[in-house]
PDB file of N, CA and C in Angstrom:
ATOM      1  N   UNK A   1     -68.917-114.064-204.821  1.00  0.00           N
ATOM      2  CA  UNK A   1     -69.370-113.202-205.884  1.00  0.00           C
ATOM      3  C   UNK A   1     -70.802-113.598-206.254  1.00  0.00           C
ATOM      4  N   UNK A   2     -71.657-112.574-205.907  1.00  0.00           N
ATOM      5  CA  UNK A   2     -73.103-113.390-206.322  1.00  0.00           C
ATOM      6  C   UNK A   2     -73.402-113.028-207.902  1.00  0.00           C
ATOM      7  N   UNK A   3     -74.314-113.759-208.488  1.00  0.00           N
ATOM      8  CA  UNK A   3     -74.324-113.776-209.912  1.00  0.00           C
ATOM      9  C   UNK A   3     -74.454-112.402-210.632  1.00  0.00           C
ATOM     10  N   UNK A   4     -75.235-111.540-209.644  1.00  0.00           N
ATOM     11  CA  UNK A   4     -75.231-110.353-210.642  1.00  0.00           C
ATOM     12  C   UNK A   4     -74.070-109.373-210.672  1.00  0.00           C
ATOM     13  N   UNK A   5     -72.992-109.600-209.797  1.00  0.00           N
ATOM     14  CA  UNK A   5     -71.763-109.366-210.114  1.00  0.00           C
ATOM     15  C   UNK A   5     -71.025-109.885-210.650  1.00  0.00           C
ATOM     16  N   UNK A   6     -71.045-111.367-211.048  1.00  0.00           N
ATOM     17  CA  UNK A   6     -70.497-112.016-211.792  1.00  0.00           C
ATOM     18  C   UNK A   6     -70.947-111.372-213.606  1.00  0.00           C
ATOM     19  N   UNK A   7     -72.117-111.544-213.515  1.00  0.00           N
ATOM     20  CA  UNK A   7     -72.556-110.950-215.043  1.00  0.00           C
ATOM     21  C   UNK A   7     -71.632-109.776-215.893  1.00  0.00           C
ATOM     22  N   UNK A   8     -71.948-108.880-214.486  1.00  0.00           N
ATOM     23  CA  UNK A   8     -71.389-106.746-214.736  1.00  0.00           C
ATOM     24  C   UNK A   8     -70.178-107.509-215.265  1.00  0.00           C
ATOM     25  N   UNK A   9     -69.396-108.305-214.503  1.00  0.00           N
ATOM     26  CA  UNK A   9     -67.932-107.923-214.404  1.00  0.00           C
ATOM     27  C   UNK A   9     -68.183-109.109-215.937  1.00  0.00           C
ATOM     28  N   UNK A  10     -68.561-109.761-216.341  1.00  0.00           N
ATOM     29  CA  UNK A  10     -68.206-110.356-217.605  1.00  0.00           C
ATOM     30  C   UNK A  10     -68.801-109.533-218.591  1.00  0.00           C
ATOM     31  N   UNK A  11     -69.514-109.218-218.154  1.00  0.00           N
ATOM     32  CA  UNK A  11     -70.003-107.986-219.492  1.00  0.00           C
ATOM     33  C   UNK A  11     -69.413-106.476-219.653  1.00  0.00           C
ATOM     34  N   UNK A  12     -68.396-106.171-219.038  1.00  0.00           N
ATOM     35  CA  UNK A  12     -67.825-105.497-218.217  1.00  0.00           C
ATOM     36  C   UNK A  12     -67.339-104.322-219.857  1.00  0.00           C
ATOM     37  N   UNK A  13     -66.741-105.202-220.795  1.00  0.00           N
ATOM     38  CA  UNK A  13     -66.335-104.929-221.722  1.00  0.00           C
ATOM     39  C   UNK A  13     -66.987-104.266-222.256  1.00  0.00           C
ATOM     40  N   UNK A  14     -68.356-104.533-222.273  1.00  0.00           N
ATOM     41  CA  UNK A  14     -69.176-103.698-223.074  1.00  0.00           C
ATOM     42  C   UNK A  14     -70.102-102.217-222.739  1.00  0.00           C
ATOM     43  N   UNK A  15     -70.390-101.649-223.394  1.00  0.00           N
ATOM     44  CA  UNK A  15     -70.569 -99.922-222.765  1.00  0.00           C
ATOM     45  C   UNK A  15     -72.010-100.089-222.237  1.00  0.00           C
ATOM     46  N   UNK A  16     -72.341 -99.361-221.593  1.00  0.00           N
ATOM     47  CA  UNK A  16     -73.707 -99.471-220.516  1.00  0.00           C
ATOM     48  C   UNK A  16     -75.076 -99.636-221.154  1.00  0.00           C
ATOM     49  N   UNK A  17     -74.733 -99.196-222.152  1.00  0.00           N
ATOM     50  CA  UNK A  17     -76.179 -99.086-222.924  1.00  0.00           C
ATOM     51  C   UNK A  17     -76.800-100.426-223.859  1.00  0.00           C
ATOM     52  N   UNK A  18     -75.333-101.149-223.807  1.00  0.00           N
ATOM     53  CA  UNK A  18     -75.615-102.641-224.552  1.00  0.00           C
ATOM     54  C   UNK A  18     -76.085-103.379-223.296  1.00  0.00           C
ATOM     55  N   UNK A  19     -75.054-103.216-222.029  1.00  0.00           N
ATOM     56  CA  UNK A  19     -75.603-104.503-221.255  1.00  0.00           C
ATOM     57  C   UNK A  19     -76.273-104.240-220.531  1.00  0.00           C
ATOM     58  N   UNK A  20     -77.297-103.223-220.159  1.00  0.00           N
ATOM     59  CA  UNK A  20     -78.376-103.358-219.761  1.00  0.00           C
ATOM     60  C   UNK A  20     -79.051-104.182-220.310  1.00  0.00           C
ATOM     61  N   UNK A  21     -79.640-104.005-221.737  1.00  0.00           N
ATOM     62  CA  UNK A  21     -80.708-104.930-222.559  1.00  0.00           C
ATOM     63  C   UNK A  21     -80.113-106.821-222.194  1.00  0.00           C
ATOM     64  N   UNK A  22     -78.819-106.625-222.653  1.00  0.00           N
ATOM     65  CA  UNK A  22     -78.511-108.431-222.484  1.00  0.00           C
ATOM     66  C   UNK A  22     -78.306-108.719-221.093  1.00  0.00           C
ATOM     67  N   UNK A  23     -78.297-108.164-219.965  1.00  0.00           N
ATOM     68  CA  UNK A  23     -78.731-108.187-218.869  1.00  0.00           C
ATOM     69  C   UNK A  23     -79.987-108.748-218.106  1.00  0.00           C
ATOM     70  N   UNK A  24     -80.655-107.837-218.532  1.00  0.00           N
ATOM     71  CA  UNK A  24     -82.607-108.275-218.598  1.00  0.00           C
ATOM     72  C   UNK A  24     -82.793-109.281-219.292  1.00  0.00           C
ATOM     73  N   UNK A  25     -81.902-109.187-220.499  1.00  0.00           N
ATOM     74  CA  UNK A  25     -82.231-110.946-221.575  1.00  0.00           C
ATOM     75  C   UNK A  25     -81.620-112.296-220.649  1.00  0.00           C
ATOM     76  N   UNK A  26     -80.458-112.187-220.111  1.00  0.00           N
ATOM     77  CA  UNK A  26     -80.027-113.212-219.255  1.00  0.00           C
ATOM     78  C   UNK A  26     -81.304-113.522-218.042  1.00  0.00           C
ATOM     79  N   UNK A  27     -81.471-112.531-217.445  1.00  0.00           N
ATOM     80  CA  UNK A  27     -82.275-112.653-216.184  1.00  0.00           C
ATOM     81  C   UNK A  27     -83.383-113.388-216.575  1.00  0.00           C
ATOM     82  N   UNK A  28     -83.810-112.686-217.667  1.00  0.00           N
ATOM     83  CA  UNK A  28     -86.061-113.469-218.039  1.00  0.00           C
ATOM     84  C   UNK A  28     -85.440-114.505-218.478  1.00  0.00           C
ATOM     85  N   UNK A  29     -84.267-115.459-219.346  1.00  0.00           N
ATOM     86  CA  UNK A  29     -84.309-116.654-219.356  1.00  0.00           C
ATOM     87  C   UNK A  29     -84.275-117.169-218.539  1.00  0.00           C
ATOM     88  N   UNK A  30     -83.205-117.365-217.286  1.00  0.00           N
ATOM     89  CA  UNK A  30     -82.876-117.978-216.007  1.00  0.00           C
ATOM     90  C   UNK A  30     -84.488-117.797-215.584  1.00  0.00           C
ATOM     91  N   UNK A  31     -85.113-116.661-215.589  1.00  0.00           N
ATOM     92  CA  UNK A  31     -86.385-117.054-214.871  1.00  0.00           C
ATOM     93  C   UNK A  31     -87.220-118.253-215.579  1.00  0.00           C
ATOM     94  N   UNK A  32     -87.275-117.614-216.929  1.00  0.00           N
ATOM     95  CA  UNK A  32     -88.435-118.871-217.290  1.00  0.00           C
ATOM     96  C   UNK A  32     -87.139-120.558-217.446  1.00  0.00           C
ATOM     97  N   UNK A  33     -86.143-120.573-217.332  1.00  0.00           N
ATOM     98  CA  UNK A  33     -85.806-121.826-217.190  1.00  0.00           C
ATOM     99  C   UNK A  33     -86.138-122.496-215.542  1.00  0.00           C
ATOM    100  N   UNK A  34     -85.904-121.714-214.505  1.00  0.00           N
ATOM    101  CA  UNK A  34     -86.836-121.908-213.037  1.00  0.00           C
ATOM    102  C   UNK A  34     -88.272-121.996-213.230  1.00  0.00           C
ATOM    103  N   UNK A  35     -89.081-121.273-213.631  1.00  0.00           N
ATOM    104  CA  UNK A  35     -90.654-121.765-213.836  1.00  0.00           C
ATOM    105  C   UNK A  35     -90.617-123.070-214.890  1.00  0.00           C
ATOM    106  N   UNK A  36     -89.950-123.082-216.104  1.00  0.00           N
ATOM    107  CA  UNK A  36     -90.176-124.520-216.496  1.00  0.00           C
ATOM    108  C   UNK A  36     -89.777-125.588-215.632  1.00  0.00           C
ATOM    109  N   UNK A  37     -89.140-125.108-215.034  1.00  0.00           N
ATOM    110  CA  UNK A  37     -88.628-126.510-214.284  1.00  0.00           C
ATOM    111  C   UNK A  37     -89.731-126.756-212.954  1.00  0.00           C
ATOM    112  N   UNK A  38     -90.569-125.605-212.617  1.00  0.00           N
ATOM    113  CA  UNK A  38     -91.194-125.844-211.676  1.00  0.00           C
ATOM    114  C   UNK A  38     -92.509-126.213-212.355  1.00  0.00           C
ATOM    115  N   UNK A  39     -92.384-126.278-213.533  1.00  0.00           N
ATOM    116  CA  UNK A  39     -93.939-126.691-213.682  1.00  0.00           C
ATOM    117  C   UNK A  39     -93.688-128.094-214.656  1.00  0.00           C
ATOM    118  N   UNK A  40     -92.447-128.344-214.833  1.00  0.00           N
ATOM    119  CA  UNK A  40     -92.327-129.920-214.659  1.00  0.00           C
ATOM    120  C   UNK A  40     -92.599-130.529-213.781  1.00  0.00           C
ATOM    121  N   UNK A  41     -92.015-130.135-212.886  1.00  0.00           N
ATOM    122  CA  UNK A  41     -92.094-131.151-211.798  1.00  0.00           C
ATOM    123  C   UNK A  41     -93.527-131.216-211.382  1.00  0.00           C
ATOM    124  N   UNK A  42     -93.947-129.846-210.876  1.00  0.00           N
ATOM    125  CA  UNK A  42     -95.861-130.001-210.979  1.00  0.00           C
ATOM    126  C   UNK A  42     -96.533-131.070-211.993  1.00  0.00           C
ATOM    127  N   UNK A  43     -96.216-130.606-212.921  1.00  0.00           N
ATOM    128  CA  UNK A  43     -96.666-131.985-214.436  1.00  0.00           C
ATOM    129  C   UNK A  43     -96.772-133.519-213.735  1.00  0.00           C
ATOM    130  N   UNK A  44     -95.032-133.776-213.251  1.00  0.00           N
ATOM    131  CA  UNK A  44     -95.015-135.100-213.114  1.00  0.00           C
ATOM    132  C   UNK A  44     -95.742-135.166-211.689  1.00  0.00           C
ATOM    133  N   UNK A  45     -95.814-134.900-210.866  1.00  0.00           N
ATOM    134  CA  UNK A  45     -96.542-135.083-209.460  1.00  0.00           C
ATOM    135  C   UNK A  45     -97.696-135.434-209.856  1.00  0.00           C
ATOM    136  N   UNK A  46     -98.593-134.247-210.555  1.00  0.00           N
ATOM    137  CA  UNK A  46    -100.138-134.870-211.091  1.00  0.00           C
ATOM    138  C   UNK A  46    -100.113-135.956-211.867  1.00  0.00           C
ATOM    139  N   UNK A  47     -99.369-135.853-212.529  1.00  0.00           N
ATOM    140  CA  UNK A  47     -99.435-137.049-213.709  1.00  0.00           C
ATOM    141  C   UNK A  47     -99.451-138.463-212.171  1.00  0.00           C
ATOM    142  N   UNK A  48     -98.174-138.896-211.608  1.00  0.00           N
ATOM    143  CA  UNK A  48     -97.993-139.824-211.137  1.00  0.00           C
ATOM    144  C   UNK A  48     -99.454-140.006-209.903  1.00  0.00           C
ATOM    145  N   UNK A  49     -99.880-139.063-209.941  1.00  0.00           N
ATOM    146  CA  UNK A  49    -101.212-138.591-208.478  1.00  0.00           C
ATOM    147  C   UNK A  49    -101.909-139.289-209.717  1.00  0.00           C
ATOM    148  N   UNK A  50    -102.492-139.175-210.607  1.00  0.00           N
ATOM    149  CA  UNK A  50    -103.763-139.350-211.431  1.00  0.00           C
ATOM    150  C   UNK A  50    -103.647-141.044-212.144  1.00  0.00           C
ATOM    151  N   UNK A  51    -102.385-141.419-212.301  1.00  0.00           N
ATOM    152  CA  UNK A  51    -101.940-142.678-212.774  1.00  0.00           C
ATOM    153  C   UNK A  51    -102.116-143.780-211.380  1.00  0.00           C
ATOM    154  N   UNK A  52    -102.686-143.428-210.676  1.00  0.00           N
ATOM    155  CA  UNK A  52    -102.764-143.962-209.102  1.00  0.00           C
ATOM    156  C   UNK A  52    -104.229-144.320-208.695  1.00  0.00           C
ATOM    157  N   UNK A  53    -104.672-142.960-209.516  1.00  0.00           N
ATOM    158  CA  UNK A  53    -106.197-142.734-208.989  1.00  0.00           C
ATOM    159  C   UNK A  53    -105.940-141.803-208.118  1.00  0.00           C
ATOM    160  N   UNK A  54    -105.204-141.023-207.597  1.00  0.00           N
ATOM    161  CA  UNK A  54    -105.315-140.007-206.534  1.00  0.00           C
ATOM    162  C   UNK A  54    -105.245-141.063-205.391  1.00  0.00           C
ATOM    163  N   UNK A  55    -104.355-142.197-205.554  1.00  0.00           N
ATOM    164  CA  UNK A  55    -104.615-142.620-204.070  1.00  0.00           C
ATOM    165  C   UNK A  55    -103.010-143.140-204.004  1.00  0.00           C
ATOM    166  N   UNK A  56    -102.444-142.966-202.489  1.00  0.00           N
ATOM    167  CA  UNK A  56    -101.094-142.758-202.002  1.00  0.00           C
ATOM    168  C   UNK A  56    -100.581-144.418-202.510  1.00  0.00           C
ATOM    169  N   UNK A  57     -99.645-144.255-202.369  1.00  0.00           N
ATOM    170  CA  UNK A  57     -98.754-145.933-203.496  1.00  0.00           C
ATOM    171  C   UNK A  57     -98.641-146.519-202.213  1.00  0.00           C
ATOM    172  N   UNK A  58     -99.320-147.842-201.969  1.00  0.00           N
ATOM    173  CA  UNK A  58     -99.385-149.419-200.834  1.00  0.00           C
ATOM    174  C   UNK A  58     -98.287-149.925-200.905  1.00  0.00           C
ATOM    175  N   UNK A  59     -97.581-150.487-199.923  1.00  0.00           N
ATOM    176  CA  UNK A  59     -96.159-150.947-200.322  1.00  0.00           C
ATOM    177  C   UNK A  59     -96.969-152.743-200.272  1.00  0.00           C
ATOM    178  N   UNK A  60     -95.852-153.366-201.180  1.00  0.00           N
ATOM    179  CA  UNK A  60     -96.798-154.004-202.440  1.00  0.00           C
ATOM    180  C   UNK A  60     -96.661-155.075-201.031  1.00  0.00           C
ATOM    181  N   UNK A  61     -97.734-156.348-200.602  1.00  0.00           N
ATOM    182  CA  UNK A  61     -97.778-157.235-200.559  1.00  0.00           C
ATOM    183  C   UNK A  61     -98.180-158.741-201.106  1.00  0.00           C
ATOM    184  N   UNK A  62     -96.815-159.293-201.135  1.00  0.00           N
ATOM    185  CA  UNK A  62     -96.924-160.659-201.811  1.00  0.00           C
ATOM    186  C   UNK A  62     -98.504-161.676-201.218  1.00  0.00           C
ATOM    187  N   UNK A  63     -99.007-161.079-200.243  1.00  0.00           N
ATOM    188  CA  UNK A  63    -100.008-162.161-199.802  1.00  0.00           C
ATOM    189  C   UNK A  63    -101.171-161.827-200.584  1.00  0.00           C
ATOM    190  N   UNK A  64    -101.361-160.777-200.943  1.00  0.00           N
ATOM    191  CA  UNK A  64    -102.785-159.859-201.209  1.00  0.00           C
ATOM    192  C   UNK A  64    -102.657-160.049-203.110  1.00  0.00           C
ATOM    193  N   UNK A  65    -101.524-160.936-203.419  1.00  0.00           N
ATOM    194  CA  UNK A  65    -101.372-160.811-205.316  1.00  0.00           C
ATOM    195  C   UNK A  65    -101.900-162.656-205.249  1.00  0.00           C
ATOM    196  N   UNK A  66    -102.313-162.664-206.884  1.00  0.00           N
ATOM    197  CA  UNK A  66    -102.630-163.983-207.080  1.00  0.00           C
ATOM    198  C   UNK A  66    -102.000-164.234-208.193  1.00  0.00           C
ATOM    199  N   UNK A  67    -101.215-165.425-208.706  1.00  0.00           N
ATOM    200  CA  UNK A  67    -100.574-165.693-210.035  1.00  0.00           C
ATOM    201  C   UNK A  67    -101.985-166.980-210.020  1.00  0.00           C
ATOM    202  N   UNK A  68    -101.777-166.563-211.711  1.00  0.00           N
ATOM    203  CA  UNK A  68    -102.564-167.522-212.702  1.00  0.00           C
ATOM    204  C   UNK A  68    -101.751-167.786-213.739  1.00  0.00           C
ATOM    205  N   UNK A  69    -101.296-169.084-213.764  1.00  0.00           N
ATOM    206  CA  UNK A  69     -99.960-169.804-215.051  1.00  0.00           C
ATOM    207  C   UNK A  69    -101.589-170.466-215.976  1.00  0.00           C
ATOM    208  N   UNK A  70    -101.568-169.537-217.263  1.00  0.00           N
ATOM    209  CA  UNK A  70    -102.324-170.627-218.221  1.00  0.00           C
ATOM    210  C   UNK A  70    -101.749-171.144-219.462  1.00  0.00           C
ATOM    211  N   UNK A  71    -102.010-172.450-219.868  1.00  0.00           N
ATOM    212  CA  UNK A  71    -100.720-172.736-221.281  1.00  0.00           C
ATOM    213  C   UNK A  71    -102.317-173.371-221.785  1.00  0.00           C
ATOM    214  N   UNK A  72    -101.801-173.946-223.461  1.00  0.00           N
ATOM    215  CA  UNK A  72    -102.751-174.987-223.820  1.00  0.00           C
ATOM    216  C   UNK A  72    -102.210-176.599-223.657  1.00  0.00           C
ATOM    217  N   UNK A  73    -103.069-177.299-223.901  1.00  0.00           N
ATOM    218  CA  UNK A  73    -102.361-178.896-223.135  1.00  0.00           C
ATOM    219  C   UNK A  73    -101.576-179.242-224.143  1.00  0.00           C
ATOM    220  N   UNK A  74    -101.917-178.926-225.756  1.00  0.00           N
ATOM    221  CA  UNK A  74    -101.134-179.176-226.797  1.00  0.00           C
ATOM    222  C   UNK A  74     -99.712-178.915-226.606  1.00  0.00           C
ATOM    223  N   UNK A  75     -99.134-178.328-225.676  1.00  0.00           N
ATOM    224  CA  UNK A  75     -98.051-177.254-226.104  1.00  0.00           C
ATOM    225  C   UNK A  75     -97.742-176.659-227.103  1.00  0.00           C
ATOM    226  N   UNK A  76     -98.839-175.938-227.929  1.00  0.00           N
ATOM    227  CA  UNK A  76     -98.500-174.907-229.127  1.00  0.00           C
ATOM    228  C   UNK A  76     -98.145-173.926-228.393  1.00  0.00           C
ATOM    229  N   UNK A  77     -98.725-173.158-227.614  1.00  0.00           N
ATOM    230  CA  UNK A  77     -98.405-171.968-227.027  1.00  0.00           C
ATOM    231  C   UNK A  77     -97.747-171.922-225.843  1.00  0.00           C
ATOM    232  N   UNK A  78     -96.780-171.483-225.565  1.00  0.00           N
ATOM    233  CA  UNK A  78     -95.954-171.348-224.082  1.00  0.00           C
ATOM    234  C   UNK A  78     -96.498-170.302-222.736  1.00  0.00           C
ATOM    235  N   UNK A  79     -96.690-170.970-221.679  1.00  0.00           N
ATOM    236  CA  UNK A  79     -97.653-170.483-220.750  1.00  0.00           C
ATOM    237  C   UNK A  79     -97.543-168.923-220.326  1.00  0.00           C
ATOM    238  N   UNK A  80     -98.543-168.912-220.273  1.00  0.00           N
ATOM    239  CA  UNK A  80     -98.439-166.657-220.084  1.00  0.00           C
ATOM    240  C   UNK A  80     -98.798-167.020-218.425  1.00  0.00           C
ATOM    241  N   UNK A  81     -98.458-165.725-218.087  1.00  0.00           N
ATOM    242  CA  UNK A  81     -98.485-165.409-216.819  1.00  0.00           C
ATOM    243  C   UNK A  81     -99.342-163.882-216.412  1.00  0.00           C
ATOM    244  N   UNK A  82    -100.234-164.536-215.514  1.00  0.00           N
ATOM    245  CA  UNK A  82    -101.324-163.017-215.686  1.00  0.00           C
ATOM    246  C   UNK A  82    -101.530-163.053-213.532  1.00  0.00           C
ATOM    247  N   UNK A  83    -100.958-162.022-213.612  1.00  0.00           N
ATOM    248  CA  UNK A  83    -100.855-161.224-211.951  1.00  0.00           C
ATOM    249  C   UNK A  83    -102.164-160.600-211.879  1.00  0.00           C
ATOM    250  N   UNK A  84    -102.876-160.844-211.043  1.00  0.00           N
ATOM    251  CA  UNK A  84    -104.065-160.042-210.554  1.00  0.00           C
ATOM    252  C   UNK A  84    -104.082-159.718-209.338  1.00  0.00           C
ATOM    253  N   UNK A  85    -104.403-158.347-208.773  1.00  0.00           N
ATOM    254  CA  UNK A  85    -104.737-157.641-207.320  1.00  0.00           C
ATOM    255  C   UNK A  85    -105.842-158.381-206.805  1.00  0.00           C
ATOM    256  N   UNK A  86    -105.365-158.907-205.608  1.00  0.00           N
ATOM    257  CA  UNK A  86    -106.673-158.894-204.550  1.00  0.00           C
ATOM    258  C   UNK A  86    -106.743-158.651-203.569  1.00  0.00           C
ATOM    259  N   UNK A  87    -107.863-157.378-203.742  1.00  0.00           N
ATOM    260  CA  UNK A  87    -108.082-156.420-202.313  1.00  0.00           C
ATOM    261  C   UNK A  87    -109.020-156.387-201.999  1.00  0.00           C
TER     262      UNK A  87
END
């Protein structure tokens, strides 16, 4: 049963002149719920493209990272840890 027979026959009850209009009202939502969804996903693609720099994601290597452990000698402060890229 494809959907627009599914609709008739649930709206079936009602006389022709009503479900035309809630007909067309079902259809333009289902559409704009498909374009929102397609222009989410567009959204997040750019978004994740621009959070990159426009440049394709490196699969990460451990040789090319540098750890730096810094504390103070006092031990007031407990040592932070700062990861830096080197490319």
């Amino acid at each position: 049963m494809s959907p627009k027979n599914f609709l008739q026959s649930t709206l079936g009850y009602c006389s022709g002149s009503v479900q035309q209009p809630i007909m067309a009202l079902i259809w333009r939502a289902l559409s704009a719920l498909v374009v929102l969804g397609i222009l989410g996903r567009i959204n997040r693609s750019l978004l994740y493209w621009t959070l990159n720099n426009w440049q394709r994601p490196v699969r990460w290597n451990p040789k090319n990272e540098v750890v730096l452990l810094t504390g103070s000698s006092g031990g007031r402060k407990p040592f932070e840890v700062k990861a830096t890229s080197h490319f």
